[in-house]
Protein backbone atom coordinates (compact mmCIF):
# COMPACT_ATOMS: atom_id res chain seq x y z
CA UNK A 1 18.04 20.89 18.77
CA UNK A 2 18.36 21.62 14.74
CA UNK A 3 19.78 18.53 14.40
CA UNK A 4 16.90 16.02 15.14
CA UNK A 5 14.23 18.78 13.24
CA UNK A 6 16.60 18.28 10.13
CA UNK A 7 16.26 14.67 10.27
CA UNK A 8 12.78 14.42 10.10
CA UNK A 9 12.31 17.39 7.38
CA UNK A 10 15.31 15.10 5.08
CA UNK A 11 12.73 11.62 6.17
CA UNK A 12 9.71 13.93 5.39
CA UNK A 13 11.07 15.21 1.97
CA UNK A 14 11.68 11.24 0.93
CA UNK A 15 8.68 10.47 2.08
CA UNK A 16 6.62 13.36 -0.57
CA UNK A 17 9.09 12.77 -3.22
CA UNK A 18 8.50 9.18 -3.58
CA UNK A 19 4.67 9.16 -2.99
CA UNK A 20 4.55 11.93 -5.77
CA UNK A 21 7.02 9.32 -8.23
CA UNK A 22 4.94 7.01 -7.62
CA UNK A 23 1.54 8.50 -9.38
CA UNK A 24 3.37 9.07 -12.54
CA UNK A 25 5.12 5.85 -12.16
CA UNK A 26 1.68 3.77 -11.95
CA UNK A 27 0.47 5.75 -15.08
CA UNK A 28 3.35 4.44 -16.92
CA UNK A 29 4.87 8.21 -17.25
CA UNK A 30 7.36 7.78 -15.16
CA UNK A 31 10.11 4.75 -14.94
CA UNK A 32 9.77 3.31 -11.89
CA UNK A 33 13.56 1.68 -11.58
CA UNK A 34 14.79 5.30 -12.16
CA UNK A 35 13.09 6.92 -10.15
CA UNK A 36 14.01 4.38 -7.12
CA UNK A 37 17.70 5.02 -8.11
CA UNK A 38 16.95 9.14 -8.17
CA UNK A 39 15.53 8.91 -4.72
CA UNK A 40 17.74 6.76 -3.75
CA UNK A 41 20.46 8.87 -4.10
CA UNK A 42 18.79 11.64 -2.42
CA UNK A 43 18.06 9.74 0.64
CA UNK A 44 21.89 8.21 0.72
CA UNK A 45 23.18 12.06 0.18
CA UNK A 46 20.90 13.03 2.55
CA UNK A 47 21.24 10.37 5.08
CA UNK A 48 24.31 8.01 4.51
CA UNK A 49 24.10 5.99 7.56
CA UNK A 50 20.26 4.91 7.35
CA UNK A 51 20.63 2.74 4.03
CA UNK A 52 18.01 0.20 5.09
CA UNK A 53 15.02 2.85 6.61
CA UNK A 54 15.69 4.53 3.40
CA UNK A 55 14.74 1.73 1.31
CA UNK A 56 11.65 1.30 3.36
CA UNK A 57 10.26 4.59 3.09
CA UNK A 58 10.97 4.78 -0.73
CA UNK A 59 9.56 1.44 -1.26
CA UNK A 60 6.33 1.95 1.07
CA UNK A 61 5.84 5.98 -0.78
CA UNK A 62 6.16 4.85 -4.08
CA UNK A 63 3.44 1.63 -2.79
CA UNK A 64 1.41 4.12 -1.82
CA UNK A 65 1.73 6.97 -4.25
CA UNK A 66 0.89 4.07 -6.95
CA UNK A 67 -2.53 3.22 -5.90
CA UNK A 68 -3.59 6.97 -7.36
CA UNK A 69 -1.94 6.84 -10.59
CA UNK A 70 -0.81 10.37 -11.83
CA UNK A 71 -1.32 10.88 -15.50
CA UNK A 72 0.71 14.42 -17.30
CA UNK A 73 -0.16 14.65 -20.25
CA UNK A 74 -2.31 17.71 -20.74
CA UNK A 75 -1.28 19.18 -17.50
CA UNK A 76 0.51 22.26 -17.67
């Protein structure tokens, strides 16, 4: 029963994690390339066996969290 609810909380976490890159990213705060590789690694620790649904999600988040670019300087 765990099993399945872990899945989608690892899918779930990708998911946030790249839409979040991907504001910064669009600002220009944030290299996009690395960040792909940093998620990518996450999802392949994460999830080894679901290489190509992991590239989907972290390309369609990072699409997504790019059309509200995220600016940091003078947050704190």
């Amino acid at each position: 029963m765990c099993r399945p609810l872990l899945r989608c909380q690892v899918a779930v976490g990708t998911v946030r994690a790249a839409y979040t890159a991907g504001g910064p990213a669009a600002a220009g705060d944030l290299d996009e390339p690395t960040a792909r590789v940093l998620l990518r690694e996450a999802a392949q620790t994460a999830r080894p066996w679901q290489s190509a649904r992991n590239e989907r999600i972290i390309d369609d988040a990072l699409a997504a969290g790019s059309a509200r670019p995220l600016h940091l300087e003078g947050r704190s």
